[in-house]
N, C-alpha and C. Protein backbone atom coordinates (compact mmCIF):
# COMPACT_ATOMS: atom_id res chain seq x y z
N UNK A 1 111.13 128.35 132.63
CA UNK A 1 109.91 127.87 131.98
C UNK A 1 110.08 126.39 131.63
N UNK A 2 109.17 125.75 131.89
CA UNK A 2 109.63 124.10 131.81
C UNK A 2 109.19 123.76 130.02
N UNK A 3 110.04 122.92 129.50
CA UNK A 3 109.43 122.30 128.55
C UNK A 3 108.45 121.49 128.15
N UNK A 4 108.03 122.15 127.12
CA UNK A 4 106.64 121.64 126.75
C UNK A 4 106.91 119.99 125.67
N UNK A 5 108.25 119.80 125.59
CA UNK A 5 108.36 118.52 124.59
C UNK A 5 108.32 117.70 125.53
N UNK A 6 107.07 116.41 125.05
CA UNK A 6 107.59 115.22 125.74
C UNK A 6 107.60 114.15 125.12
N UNK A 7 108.17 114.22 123.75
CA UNK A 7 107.95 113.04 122.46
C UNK A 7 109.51 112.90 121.79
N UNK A 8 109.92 111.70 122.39
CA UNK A 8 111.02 112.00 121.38
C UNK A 8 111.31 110.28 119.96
N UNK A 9 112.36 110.29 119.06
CA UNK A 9 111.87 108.92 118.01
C UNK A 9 113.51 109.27 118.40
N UNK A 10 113.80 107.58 117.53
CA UNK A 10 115.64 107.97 117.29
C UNK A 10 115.84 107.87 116.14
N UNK A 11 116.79 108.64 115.71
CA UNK A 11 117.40 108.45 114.71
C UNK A 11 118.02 107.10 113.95
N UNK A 12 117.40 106.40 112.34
CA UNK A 12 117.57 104.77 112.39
C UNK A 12 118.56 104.68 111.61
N UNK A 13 119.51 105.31 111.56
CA UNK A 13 120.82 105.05 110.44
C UNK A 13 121.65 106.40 110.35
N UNK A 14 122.83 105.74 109.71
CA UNK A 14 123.88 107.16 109.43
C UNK A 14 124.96 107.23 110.28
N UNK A 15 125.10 108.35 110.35
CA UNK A 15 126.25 109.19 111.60
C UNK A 15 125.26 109.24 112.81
N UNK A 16 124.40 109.48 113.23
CA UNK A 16 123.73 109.44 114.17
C UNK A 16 122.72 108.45 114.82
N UNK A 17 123.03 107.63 114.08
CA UNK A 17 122.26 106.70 114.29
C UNK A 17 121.99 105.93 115.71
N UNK A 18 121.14 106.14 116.45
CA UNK A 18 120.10 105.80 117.83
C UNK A 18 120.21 107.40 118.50
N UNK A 19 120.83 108.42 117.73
CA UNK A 19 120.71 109.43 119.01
C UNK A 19 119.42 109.42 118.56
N UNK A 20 118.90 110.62 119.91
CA UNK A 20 116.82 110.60 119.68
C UNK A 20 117.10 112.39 119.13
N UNK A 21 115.57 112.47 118.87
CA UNK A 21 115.21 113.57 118.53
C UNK A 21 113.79 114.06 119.66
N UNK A 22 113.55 115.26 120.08
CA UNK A 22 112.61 115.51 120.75
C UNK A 22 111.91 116.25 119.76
N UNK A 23 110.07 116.21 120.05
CA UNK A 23 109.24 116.89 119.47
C UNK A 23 107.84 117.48 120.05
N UNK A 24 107.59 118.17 120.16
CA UNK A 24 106.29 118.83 121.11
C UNK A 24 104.54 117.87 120.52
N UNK A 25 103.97 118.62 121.15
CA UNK A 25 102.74 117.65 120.73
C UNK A 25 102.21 118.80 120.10
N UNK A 26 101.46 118.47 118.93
CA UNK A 26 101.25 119.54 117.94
C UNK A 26 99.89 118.79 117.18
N UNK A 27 98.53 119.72 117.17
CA UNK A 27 97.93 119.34 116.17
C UNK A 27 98.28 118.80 114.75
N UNK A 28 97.58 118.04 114.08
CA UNK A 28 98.10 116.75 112.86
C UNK A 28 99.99 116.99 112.80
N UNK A 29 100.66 116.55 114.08
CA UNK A 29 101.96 116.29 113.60
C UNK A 29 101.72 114.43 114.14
N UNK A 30 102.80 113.73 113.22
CA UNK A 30 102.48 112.25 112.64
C UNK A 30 103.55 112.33 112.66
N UNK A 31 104.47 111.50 113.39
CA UNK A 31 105.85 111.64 112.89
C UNK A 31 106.22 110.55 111.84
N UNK A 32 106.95 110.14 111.25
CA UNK A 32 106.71 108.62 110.29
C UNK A 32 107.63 107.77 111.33
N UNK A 33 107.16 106.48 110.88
CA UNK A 33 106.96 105.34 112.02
C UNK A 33 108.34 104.80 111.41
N UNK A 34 109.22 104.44 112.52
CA UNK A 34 110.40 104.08 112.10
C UNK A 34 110.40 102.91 110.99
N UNK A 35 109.49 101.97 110.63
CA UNK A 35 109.19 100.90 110.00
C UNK A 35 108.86 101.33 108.38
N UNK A 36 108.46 102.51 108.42
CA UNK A 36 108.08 102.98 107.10
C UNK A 36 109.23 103.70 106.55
N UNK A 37 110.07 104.69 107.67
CA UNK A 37 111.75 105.68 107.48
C UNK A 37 112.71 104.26 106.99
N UNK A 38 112.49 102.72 107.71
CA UNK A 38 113.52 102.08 107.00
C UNK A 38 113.67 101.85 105.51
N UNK A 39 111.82 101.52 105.54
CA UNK A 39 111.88 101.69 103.73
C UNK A 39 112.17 102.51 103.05
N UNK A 40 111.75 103.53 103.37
CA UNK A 40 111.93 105.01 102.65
C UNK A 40 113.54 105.17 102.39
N UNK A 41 114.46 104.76 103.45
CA UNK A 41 115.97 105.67 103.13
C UNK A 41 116.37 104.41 102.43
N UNK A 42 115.74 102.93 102.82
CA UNK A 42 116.29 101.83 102.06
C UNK A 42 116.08 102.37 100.62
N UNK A 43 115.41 103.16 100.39
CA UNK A 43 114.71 102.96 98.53
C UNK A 43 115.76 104.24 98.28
N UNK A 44 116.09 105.26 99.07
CA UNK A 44 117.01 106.31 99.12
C UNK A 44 118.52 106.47 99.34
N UNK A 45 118.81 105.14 99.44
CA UNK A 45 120.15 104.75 100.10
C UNK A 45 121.50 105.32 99.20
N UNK A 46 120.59 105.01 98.00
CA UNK A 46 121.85 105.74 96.82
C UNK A 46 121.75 107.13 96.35
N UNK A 47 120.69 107.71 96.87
CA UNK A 47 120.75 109.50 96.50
C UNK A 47 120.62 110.17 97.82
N UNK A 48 121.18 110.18 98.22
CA UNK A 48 121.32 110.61 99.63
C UNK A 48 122.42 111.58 99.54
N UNK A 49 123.52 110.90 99.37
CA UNK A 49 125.37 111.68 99.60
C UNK A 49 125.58 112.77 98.59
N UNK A 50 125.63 114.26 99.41
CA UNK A 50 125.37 115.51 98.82
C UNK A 50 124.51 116.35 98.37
N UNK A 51 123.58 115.43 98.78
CA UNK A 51 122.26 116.16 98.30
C UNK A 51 121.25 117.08 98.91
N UNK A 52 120.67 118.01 98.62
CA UNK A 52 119.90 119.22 99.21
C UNK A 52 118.33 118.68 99.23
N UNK A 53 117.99 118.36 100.42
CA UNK A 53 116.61 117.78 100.83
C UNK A 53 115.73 119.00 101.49
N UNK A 54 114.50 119.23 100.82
CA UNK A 54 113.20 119.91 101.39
C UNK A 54 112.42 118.85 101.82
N UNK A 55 112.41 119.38 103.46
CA UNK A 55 110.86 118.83 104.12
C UNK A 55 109.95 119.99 104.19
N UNK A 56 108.87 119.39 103.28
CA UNK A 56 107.32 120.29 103.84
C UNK A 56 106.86 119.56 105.08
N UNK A 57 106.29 120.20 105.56
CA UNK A 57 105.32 120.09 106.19
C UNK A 57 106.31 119.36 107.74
N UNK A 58 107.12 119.57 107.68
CA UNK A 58 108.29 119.11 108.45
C UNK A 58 107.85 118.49 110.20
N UNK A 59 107.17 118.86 110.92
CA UNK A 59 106.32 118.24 112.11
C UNK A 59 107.79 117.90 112.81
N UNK A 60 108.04 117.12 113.36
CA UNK A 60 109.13 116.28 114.07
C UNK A 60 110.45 116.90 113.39
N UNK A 61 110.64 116.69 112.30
CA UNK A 61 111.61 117.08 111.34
C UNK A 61 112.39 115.77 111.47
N UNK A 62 112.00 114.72 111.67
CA UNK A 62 112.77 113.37 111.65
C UNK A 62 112.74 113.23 110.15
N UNK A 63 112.72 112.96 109.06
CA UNK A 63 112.70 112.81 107.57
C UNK A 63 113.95 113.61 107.33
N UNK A 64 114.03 115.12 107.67
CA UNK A 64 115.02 116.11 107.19
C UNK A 64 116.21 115.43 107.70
N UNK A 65 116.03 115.06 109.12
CA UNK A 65 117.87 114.92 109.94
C UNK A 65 117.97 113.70 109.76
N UNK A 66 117.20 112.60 109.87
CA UNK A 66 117.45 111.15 108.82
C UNK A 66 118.83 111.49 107.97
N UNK A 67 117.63 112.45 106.83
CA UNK A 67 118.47 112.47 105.45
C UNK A 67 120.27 112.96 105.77
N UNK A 68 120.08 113.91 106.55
CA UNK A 68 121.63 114.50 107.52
C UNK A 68 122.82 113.67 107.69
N UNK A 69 121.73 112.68 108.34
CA UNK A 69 122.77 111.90 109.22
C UNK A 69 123.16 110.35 107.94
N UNK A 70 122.20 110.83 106.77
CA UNK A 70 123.23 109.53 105.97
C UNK A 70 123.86 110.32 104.75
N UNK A 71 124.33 112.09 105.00
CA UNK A 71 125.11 112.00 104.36
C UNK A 71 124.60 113.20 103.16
N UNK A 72 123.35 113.68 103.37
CA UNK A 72 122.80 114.99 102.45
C UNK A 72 123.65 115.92 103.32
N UNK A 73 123.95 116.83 102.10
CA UNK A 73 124.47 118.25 102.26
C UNK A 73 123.61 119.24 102.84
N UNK A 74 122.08 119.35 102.68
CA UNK A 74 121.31 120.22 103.29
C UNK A 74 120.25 119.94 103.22
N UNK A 75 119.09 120.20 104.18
CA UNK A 75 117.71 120.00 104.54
C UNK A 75 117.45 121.46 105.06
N UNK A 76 116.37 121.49 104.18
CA UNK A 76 115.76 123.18 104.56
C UNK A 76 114.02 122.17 105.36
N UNK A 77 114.07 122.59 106.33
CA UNK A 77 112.22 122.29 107.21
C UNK A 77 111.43 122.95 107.13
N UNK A 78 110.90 122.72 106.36
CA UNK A 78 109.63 124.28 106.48
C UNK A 78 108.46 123.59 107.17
N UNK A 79 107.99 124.46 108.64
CA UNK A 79 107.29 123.69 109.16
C UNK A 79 106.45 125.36 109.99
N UNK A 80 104.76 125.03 109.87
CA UNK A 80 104.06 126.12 110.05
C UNK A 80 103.94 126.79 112.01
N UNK A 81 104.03 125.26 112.63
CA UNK A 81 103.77 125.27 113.94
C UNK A 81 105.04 126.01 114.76
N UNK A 82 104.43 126.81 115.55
CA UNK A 82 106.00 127.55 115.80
C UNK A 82 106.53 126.51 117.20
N UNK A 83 105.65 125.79 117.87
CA UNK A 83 106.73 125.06 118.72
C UNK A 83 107.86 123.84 117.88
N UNK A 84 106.92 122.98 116.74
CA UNK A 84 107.52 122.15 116.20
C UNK A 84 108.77 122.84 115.64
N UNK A 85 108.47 124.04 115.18
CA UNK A 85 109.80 124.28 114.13
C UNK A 85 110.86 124.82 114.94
N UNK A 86 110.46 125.61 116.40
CA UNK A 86 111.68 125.55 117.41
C UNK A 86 112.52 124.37 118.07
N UNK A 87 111.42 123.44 117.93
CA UNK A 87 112.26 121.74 118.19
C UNK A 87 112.68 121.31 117.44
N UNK A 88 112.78 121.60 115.93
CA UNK A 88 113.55 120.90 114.89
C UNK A 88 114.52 122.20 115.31
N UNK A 89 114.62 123.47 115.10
CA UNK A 89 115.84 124.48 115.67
C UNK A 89 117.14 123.62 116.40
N UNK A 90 116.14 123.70 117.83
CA UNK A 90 117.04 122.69 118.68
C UNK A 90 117.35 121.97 118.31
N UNK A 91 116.88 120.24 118.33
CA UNK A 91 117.62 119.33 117.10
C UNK A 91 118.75 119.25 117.10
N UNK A 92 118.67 119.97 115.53
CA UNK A 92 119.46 120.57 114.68
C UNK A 92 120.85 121.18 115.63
N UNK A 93 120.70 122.15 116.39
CA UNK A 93 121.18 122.69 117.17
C UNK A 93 122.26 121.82 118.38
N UNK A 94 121.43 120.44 119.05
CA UNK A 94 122.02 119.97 120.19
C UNK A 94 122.85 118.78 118.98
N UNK A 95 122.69 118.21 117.77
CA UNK A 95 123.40 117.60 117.02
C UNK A 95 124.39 117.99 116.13
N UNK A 96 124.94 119.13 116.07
CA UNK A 96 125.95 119.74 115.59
C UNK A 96 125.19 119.97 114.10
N UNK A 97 123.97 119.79 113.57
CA UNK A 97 123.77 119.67 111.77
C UNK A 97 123.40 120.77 111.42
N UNK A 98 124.90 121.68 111.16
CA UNK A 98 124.46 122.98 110.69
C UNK A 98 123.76 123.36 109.15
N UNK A 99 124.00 122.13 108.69
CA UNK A 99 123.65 122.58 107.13
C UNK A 99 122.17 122.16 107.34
N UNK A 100 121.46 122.27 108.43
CA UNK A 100 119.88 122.25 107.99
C UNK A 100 119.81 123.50 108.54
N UNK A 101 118.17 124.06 107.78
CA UNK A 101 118.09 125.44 108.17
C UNK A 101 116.35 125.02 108.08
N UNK A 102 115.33 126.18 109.10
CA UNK A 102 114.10 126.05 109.37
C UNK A 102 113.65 126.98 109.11
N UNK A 103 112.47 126.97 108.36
CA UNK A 103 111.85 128.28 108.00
C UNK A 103 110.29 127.85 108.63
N UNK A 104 110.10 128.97 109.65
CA UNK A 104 108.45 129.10 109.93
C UNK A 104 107.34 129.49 108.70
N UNK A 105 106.82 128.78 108.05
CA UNK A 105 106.06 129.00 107.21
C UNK A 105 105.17 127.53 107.05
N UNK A 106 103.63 127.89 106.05
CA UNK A 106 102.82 127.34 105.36
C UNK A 106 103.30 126.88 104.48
N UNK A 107 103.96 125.39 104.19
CA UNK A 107 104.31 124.84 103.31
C UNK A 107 103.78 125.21 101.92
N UNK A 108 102.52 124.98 101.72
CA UNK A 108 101.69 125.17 100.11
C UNK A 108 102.17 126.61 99.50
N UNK A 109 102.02 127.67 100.61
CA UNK A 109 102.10 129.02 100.06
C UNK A 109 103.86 129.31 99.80
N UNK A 110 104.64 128.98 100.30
CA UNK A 110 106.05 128.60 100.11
C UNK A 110 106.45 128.27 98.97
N UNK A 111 105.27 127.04 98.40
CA UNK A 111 106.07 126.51 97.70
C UNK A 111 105.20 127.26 96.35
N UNK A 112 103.97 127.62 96.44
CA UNK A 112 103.53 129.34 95.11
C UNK A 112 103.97 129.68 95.60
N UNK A 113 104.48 130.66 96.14
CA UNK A 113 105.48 131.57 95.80
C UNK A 113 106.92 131.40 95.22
N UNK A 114 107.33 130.35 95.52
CA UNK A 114 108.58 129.42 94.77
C UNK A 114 108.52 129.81 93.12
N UNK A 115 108.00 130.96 92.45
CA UNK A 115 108.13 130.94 91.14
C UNK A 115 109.15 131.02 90.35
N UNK A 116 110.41 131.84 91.09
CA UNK A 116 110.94 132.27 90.66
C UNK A 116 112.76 131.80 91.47
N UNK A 117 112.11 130.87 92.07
CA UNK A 117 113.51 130.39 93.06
C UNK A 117 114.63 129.60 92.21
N UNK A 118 115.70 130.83 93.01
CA UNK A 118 117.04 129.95 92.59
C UNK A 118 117.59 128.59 92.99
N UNK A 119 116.82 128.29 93.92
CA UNK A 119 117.28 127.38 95.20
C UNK A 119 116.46 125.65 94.40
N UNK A 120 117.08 124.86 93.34
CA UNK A 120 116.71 123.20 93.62
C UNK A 120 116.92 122.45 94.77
N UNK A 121 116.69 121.01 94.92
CA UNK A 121 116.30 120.02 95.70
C UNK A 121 116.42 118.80 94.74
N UNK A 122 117.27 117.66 95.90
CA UNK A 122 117.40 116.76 95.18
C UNK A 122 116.44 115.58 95.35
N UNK A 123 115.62 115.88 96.94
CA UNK A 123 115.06 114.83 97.40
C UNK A 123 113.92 115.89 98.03
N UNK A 124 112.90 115.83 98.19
CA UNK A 124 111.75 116.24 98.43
C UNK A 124 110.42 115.46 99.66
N UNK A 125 110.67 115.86 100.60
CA UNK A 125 109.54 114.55 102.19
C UNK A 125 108.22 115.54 101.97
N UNK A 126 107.43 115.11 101.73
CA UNK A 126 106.01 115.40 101.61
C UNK A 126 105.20 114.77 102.67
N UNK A 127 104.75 115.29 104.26
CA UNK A 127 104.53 114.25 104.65
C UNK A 127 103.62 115.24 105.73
N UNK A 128 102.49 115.84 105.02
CA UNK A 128 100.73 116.76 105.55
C UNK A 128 100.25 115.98 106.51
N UNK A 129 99.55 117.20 107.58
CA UNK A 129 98.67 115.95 108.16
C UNK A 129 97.51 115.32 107.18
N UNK A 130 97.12 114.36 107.82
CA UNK A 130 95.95 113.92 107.25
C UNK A 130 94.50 114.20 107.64
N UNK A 131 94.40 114.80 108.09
CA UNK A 131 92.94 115.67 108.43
C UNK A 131 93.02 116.61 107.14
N UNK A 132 93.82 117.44 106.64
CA UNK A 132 93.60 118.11 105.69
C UNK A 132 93.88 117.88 103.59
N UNK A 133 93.33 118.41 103.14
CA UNK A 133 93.72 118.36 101.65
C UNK A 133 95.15 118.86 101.12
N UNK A 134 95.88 119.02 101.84
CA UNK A 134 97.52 119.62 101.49
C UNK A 134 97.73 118.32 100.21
N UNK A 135 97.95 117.15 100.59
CA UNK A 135 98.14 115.91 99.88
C UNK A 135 98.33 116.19 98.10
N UNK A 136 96.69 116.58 98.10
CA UNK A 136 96.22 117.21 96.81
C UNK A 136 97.14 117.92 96.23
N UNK A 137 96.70 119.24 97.13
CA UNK A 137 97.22 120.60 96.53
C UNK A 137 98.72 120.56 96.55
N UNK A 138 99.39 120.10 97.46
CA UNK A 138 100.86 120.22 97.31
C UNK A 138 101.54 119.84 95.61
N UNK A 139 101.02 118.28 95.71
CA UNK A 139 101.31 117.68 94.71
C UNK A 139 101.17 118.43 93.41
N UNK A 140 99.99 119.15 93.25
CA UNK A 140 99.55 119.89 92.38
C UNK A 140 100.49 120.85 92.03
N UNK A 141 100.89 121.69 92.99
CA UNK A 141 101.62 122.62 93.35
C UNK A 141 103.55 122.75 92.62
N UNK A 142 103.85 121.64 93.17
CA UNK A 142 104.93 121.04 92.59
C UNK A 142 105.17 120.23 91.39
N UNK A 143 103.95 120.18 90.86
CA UNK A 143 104.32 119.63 89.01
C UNK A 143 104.59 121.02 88.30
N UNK A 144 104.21 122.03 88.67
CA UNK A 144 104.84 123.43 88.29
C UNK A 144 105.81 124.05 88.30
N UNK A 145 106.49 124.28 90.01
CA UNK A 145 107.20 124.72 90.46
C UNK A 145 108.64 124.35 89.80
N UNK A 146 109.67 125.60 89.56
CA UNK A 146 111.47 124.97 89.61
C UNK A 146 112.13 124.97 90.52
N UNK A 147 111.80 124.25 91.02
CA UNK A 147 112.45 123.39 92.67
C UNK A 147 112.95 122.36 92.32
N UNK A 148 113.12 121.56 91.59
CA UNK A 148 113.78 120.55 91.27
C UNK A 148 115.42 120.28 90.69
N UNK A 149 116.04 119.84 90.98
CA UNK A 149 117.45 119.32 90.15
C UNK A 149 116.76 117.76 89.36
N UNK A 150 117.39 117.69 88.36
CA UNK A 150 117.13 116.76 86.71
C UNK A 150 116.82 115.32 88.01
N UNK A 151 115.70 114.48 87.95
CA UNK A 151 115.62 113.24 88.52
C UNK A 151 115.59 113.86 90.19
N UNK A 152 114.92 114.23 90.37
CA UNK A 152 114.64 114.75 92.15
C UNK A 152 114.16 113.80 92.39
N UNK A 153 113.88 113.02 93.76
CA UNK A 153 112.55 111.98 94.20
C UNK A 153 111.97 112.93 95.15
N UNK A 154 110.86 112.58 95.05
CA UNK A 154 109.88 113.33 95.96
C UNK A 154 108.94 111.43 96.66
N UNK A 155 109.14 111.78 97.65
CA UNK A 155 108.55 111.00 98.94
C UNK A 155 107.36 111.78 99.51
N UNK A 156 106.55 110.77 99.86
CA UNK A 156 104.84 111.45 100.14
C UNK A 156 104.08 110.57 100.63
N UNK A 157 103.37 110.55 102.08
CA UNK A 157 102.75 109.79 102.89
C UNK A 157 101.12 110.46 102.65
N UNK A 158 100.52 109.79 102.73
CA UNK A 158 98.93 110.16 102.51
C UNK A 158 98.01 108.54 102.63
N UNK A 159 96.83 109.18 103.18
CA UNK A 159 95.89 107.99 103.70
C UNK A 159 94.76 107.64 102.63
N UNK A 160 95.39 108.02 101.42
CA UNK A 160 94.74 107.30 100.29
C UNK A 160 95.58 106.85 98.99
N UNK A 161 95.28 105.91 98.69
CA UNK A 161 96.53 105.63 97.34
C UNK A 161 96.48 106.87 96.55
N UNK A 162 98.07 107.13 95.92
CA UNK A 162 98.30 108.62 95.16
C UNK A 162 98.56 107.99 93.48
N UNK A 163 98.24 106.53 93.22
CA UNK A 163 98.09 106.13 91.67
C UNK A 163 97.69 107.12 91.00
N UNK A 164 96.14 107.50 91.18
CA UNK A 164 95.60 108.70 90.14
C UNK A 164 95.94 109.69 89.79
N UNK A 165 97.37 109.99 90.62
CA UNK A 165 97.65 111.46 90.73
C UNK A 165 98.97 111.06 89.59
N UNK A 166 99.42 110.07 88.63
CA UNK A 166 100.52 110.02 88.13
C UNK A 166 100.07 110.15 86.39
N UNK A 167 98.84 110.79 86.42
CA UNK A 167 98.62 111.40 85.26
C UNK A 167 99.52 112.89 85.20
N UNK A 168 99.90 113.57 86.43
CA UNK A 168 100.15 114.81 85.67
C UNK A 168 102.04 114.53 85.49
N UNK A 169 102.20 115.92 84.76
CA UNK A 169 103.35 115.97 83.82
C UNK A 169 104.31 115.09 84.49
N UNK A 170 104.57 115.62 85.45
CA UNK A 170 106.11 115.67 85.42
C UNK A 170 106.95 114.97 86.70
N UNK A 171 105.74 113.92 87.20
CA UNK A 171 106.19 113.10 88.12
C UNK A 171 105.78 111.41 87.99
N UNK A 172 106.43 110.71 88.00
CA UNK A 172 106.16 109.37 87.93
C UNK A 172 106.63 108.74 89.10
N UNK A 173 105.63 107.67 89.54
CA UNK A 173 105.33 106.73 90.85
C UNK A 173 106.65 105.59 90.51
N UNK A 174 107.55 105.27 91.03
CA UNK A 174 108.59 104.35 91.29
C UNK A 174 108.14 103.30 92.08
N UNK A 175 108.21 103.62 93.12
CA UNK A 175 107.81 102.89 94.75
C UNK A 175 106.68 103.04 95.18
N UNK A 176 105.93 102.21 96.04
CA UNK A 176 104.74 102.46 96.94
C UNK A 176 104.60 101.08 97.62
N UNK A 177 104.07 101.68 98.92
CA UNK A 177 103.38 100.62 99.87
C UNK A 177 102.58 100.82 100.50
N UNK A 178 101.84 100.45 101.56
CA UNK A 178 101.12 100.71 102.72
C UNK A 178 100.84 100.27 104.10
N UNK A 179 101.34 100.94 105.00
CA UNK A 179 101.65 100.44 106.46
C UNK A 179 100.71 101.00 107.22
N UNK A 180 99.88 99.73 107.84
CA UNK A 180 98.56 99.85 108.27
C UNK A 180 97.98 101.54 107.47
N UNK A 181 97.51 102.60 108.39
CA UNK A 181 96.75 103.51 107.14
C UNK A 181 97.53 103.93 106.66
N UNK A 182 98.74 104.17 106.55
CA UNK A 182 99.09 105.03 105.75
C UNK A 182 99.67 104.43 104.08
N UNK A 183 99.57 104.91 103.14
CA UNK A 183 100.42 104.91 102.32
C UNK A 183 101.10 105.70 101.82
N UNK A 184 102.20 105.43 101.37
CA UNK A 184 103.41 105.65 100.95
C UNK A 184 104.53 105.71 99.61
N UNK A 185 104.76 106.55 99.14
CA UNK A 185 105.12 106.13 97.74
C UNK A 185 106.43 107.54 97.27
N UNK A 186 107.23 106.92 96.62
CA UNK A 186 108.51 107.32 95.96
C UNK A 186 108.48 107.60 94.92
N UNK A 187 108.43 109.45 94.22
CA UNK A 187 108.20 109.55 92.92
C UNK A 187 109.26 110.05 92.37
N UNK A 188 109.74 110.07 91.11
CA UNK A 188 110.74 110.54 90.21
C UNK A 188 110.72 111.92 89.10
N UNK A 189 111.09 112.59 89.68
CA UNK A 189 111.12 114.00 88.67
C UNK A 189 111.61 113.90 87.33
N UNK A 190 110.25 113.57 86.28
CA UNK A 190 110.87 113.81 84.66
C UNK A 190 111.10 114.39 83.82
N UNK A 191 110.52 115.76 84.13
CA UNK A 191 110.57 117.13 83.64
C UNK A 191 109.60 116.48 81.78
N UNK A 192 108.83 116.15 82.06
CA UNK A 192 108.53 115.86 80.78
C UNK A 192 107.98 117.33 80.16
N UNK A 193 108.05 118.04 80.57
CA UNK A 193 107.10 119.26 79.70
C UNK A 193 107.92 119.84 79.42
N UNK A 194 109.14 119.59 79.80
CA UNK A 194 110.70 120.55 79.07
C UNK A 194 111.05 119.58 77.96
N UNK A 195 110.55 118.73 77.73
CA UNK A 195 111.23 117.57 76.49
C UNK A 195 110.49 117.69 75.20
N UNK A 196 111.18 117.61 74.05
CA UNK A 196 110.65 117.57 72.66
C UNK A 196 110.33 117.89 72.49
């Protein structure tokens, strides 16, 4: 059966740095543009080593094996499309990075049901298509959830500024930019609703 991938990005830093990654063509998968991944791990450069990274919405799964290859202990992909999440499999698979693991699932509903999970995260890729409202609801989703270890960053691409959204509890905006549509921004887990 011939393969259906014909997309591949490389990897921009780390232990792996220029091998490529292959990815199928998949309704709203966006992979992030190597120009925006430099900023992103630049702003990440110091929480990286040992750390347990969740990608939602995982598409390519370039964000998760990035994080791999400079040095996180684990990346879980949760990604809904079943070809994408067999090409992050592979990946994963033809690069020796056993400590990532892929789960076929709906990011949002993953992460309600997350009520009761033993499992934190130190670094968090938020990165929906943009045809849909995930953006919203995720965000929403995760000022609740105990998925977090004390100071998590959560990273999040969306095609509208996410300022307004740093009214709720328990996340505050650090970083942000915007590269051509997209913007981009680096938030900090404060757990303020556990304080005082």
């Amino acid at each position: 059966m011939p393969n259906p991938t014909t997309n591949s990005l490389r990897i921009i830093g780390g232990s792996l740095r220029s091998r490529k990654i292959s990815f199928p063509d998949a309704e709203g998968l966006r992979p992030t543009a190597d120009r925006i991944r430099e900023t992103l791990f630049n702003w990440l450069q110091f929480n990286l080593q040992g750390k347990h990274c969740l990608d939602l919405f995982a598409g390519s799964g370039v964000l998760g094996i990035e994080a791999l290859s400079r040095g996180a202990a684990s990346s879980l992909f949760l990604e809904q499309n079943a070809a994408a999440a067999n090409s992050i499999a592979d990946n994963l698979k033809r690069l020796g990075l056993e400590s990532g693991e892929v789960c076929r699932t709906d990011a949002l509903n993953w992460v309600n049901s997350a009520v009761n999970s033993d499992r934190t995260f130190d670094v968090v890729f938020v990165d929906p298509p943009f045809s849909s409202s995930a953006v919203s609801d995720i965000f929403e989703a995760l000022d609740t959830r105990p998925l977090f270890s004390e100071n998590c960053k959560l990273y999040i691409e969306s095609p509208v500024p996410l300022e307004s959204m740093s009214t709720l509890q328990n996340w505050q905006q650090v970083k942000s930019k915007k590269a051509g549509k997209v913007f981009f921004s680096l938030w900090k887990y404060t757990r303020r609703d556990l304080k005082g």
